[in-house]
Protein backbone atom coordinates (compact mmCIF):
# COMPACT_ATOMS: atom_id res chain seq x y z
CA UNK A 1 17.89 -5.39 3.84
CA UNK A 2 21.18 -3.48 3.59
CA UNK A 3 22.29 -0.75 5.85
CA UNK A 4 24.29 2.11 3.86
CA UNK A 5 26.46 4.24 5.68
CA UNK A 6 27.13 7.35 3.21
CA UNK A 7 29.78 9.48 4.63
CA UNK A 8 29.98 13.35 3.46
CA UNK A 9 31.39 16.41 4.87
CA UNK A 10 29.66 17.09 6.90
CA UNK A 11 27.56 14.25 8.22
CA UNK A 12 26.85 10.41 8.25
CA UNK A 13 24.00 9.43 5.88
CA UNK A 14 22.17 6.02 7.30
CA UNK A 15 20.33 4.74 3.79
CA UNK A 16 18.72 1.62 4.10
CA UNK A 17 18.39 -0.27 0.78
CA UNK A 18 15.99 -3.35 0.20
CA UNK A 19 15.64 -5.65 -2.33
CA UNK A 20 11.93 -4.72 -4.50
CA UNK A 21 10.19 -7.30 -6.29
CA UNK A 22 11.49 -7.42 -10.25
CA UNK A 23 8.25 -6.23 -11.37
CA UNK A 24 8.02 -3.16 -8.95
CA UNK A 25 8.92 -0.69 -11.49
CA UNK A 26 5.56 -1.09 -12.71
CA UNK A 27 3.97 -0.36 -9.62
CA UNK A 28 6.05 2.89 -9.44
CA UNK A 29 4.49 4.20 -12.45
CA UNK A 30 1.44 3.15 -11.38
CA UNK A 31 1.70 5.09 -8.03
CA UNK A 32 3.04 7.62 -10.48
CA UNK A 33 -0.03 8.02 -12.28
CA UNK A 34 -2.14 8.52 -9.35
CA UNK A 35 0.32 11.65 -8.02
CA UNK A 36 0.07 12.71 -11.59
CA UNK A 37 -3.72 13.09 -11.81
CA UNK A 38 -3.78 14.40 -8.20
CA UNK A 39 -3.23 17.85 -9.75
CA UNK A 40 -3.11 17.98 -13.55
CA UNK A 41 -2.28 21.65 -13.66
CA UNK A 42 1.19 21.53 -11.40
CA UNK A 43 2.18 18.48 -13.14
CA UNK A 44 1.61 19.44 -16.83
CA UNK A 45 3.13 22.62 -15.91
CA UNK A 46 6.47 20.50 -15.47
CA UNK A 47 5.43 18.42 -19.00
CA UNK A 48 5.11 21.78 -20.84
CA UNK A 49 8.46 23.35 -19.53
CA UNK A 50 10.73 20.25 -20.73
CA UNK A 51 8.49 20.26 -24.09
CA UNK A 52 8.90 23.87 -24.80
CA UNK A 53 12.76 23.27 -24.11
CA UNK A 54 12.53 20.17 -25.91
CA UNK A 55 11.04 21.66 -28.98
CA UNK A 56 13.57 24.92 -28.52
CA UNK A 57 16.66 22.40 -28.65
CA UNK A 58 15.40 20.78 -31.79
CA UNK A 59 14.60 23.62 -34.02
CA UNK A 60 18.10 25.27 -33.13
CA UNK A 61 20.41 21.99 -33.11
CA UNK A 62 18.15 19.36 -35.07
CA UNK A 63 21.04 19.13 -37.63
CA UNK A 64 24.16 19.81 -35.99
CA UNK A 65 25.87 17.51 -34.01
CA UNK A 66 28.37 19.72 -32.31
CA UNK A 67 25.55 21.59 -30.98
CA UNK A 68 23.88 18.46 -30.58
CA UNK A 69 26.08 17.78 -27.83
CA UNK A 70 25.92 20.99 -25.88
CA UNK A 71 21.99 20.99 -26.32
CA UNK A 72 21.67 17.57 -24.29
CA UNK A 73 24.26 18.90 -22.02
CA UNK A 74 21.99 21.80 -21.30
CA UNK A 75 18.57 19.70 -20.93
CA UNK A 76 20.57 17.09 -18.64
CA UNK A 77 20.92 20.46 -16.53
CA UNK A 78 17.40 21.37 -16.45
CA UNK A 79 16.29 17.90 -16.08
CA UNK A 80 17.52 17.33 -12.43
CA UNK A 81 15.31 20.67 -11.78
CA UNK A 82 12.41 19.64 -12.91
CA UNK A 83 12.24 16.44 -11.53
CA UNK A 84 13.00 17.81 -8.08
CA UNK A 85 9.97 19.66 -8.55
CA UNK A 86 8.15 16.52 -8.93
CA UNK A 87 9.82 14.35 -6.54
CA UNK A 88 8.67 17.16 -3.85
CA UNK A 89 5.04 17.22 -5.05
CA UNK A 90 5.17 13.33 -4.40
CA UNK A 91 6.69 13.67 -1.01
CA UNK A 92 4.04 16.09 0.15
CA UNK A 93 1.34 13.72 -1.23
CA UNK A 94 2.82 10.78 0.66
CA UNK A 95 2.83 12.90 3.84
CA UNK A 96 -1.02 13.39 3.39
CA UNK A 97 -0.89 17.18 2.31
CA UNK A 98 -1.62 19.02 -1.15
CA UNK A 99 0.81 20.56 -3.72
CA UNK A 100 0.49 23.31 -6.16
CA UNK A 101 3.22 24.00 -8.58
CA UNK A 102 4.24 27.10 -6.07
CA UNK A 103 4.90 24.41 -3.44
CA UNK A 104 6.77 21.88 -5.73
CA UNK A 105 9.57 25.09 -5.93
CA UNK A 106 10.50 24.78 -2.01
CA UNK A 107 11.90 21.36 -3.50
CA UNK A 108 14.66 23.21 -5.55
CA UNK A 109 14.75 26.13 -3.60
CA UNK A 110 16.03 24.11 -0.37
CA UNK A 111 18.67 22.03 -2.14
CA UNK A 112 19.98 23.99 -4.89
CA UNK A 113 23.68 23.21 -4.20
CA UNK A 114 23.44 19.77 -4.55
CA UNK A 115 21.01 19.63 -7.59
CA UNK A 116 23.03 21.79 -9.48
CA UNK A 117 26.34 19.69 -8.72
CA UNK A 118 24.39 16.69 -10.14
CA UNK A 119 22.90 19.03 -12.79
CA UNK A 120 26.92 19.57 -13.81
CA UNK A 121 27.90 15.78 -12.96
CA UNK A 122 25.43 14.73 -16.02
CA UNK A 123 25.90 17.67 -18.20
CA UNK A 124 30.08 16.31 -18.30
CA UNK A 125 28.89 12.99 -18.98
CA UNK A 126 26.60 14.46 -22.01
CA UNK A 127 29.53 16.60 -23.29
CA UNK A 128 31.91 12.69 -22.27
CA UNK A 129 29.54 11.27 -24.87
CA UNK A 130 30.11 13.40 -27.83
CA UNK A 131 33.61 13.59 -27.24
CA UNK A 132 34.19 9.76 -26.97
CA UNK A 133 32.61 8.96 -29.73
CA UNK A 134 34.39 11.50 -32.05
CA UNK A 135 37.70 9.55 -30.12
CA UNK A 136 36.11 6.17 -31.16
CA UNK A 137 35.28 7.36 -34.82
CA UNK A 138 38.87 8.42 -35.31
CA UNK A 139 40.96 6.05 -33.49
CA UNK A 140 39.19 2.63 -34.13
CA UNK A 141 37.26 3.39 -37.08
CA UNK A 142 39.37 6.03 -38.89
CA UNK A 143 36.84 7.78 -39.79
CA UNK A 144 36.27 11.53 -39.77
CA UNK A 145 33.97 13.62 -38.08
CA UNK A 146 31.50 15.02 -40.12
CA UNK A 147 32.06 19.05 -40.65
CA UNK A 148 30.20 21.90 -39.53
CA UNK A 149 29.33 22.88 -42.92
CA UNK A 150 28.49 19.54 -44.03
CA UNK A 151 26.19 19.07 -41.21
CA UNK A 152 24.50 22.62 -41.00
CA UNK A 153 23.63 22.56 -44.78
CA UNK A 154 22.85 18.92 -45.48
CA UNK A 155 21.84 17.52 -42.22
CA UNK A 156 23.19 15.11 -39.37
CA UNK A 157 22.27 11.33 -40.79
CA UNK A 158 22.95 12.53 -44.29
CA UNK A 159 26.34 13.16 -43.57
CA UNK A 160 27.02 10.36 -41.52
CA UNK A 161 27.45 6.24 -42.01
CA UNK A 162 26.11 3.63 -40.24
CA UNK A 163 29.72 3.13 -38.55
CA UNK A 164 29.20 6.58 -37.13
CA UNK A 165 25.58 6.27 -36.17
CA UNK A 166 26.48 2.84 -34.24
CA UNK A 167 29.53 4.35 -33.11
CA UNK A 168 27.67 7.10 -31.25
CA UNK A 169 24.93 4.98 -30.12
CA UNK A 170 27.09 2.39 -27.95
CA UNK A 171 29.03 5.29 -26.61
CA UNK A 172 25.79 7.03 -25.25
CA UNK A 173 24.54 3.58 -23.85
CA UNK A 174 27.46 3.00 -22.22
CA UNK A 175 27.20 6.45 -20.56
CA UNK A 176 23.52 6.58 -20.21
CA UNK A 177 23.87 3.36 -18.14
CA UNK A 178 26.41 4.84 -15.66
CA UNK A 179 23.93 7.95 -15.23
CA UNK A 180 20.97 5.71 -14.47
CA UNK A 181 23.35 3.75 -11.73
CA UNK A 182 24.59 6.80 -10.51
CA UNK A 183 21.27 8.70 -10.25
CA UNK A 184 18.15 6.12 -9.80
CA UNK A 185 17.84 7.58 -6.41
CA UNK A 186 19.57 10.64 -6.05
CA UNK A 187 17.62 13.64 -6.59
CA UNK A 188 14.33 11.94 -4.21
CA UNK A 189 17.26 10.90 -1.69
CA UNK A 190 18.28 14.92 -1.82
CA UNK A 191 14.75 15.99 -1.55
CA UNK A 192 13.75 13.64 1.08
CA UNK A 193 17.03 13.57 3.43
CA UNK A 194 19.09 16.89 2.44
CA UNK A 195 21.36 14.39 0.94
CA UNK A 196 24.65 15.49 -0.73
CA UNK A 197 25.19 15.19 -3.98
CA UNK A 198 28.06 12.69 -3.59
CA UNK A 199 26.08 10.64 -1.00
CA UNK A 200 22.90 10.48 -3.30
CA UNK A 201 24.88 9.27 -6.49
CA UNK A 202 26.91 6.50 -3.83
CA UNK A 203 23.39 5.08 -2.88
CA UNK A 204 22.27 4.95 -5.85
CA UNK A 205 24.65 3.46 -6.73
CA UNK A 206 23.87 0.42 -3.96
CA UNK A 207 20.10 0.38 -5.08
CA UNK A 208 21.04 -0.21 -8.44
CA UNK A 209 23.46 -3.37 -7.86
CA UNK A 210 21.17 -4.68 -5.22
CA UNK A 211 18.45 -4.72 -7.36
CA UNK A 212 19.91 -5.56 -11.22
CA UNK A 213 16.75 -7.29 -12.43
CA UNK A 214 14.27 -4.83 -11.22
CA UNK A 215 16.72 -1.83 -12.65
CA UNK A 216 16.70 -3.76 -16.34
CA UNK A 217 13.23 -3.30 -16.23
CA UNK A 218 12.99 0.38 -14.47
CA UNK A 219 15.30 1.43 -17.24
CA UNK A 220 13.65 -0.47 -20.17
CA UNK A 221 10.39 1.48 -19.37
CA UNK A 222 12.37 4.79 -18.95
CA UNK A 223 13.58 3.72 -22.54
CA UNK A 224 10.49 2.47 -24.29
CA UNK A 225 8.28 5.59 -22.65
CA UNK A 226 10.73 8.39 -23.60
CA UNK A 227 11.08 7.18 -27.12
CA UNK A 228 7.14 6.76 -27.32
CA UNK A 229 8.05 10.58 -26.42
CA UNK A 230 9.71 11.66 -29.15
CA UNK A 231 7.87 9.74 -31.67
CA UNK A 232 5.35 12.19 -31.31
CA UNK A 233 7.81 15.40 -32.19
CA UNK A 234 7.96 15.49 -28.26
CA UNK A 235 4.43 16.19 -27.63
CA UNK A 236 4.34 12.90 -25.85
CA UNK A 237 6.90 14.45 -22.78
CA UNK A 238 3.94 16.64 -22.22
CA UNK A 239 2.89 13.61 -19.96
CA UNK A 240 5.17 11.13 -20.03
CA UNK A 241 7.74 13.37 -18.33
CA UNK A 242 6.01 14.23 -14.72
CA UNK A 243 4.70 10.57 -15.25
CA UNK A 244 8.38 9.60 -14.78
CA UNK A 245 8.83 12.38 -12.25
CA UNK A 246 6.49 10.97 -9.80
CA UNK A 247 7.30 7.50 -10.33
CA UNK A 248 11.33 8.63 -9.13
CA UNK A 249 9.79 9.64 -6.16
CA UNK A 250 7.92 5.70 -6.01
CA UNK A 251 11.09 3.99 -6.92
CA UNK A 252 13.09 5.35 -3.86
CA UNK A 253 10.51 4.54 -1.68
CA UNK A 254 10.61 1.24 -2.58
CA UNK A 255 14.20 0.48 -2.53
CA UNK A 256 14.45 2.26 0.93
CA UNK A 257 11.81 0.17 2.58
CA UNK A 258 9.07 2.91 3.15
CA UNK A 259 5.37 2.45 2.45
CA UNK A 260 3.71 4.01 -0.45
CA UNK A 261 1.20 6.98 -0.35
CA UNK A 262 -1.68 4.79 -2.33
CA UNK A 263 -4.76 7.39 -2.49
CA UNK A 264 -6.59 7.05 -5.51
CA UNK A 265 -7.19 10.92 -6.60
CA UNK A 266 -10.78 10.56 -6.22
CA UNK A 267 -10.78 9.55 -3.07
CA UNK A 268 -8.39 12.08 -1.94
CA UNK A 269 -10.43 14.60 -1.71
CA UNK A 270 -12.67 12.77 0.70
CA UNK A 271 -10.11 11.88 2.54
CA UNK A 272 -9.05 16.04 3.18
CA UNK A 273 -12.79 16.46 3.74
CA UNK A 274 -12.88 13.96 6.36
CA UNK A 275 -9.45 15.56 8.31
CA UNK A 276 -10.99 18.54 8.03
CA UNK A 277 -14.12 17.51 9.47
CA UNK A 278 -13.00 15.99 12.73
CA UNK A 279 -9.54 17.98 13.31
CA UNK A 280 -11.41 20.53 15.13
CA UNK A 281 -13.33 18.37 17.59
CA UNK A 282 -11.53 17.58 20.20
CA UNK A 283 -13.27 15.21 23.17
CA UNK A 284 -16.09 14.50 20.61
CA UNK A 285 -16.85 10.75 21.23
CA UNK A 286 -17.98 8.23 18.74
CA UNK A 287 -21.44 7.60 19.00
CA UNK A 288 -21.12 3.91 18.92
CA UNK A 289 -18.81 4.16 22.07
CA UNK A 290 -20.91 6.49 23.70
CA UNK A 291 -23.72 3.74 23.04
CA UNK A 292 -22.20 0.94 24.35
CA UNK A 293 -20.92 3.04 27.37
CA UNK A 294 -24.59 3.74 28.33
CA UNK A 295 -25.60 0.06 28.18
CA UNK A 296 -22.88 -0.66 29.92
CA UNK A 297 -23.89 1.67 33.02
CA UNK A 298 -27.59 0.08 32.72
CA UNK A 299 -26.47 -3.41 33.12
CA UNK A 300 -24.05 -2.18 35.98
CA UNK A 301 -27.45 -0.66 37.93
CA UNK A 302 -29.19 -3.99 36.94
CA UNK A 303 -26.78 -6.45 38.39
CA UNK A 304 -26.91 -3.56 41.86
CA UNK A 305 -30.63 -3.71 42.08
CA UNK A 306 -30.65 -7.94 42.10
């Protein structure tokens, strides 16, 4: 176990980070999938947001890749949001208590500072990406960037080679990996312990080096999920996206050493029932203890009378 000491402002952060099991990721998504189905309606309700933006970004800048770059800098900014959302609808479930979608809103609404500095922190590293690779394309490659024109009456890939393709690829891997370092934790860490934005991205930062083998995997599903995704013209981020949400919120408690909220959906609800049932009935004793209570008093009289 390490002990993290992440310093802001205004206060000393105490994280502590473990070491998880390589294979944990997949019991993050599985946890995941129980929050998930837990209440389909909140949950989809996040899906259907980041597939109507998804499907608003790729009628408007499908074939333009200078607005290409601005579009994913504007989803990176929403995506923070969202998954706040999420990451609060898990934290109430692990604390035993329900969630609507109204309730997953107190998640943003109490830490809007810091998710919108992360929200800005990813949306430079999008606009980073388009503008590095336009650098690489030039200076290494001397080759030009496709024009406007070109691209807005003939398309993206039909104005491009496969130097420029590959070029912009290894760029946005590069940066993608630095975001997922940077941010494996941090929006849960924010939700969970009104964590700055600097101190979430630093202990992220720690969970991600502490745990490399674990985080190859954890990303490669990220990967392999989100481009199952978009194979489907985005229709697949109608699930796949809170899916991912939830399982944030599974992944930080699993790097920070706390136990996971395992109630199966259908046995939630007679769990509730069962709270509700005896929360009001105080001094009511078990039955069984009352029981054994009265036998004990008759073998007490029995041993008095011999």
């Amino acid at each position: 176990m390490a002990t993290t000491l992440v310093t802001g402002r205004d206060r000393t952060l105490n994280v502590e980070i473990v070491q998880v099991r390589t294979y944990a990721p997949f019991t993050w998504l599985r946890h995941g999938w129980f929050d998930l189905r837990r209440n389909w309606g909140a949950s989809l309700g996040y899906g259907a947001l980041i597939l109507g933006l998804g499907w608003t970004l790729l009628i408007i800048c499908g074939t333009h890749p200078y607005f290409i770059a601005a579009a994913i800098s504007g989803f990176l900014l929403v995506g923070p949001m969202m998954s706040a959302g999420l990451c609060e609808m898990s934290r109430r479930y692990s604390l035993g208590q329900a969630a609507s979608f109204d309730d997953s809103l107190e998640g943003f609404a109490r830490h809007v500072p810091a998710l919108m500095e992360i929200g800005v922190i990813l949306s430079i590293c999008a606009a980073g990406w388009f503008l590095l690779s336009a650098i690489l394309l030039g200076g290494v490659f001397h080759i030009g960037a496709p024009s406007i024109r070109e691209t807005m009456y003939h398309g993206f890939l039909d104005s491009t080679n496969r130097r420029q393709v590959l070029a912009y690829i290894a760029v946005g891997g590069v940066l993608a990996t630095a975001v997922f370092t940077s941010t494996v934790v941090a929006i849960p860490l924010i939700i969970d312990r009104n964590a700055s934005a600097a101190q979430a991205m630093r202990a992220s930062v720690t969970a991600t080096l502490r745990n490399k083998s674990a985080m190859i995997l954890w990303s490669a599903l990220i990967l392999l999920l989100t481009i199952i995704g978009y194979a489907l013209l985005l229709a697949g981020m109608l699930i796949i996206a809170p899916l991912l949400g939830h399982a944030t919120w599974h992944a930080y408690l699993g790097m920070t050493g706390q136990q996971h909220s395992a109630t199966r959906p259908e046995n939630a609800a007679a769990k509730a029932t069962t709270q509700v049932s005896t929360s009001g009935v105080d001094g009511l004793v078990n039955p069984n203890d009352a029981r054994e209570a009265h036998l004990r008093k008759i073998r007490t009289k029995t041993v008095g009378y011999r």
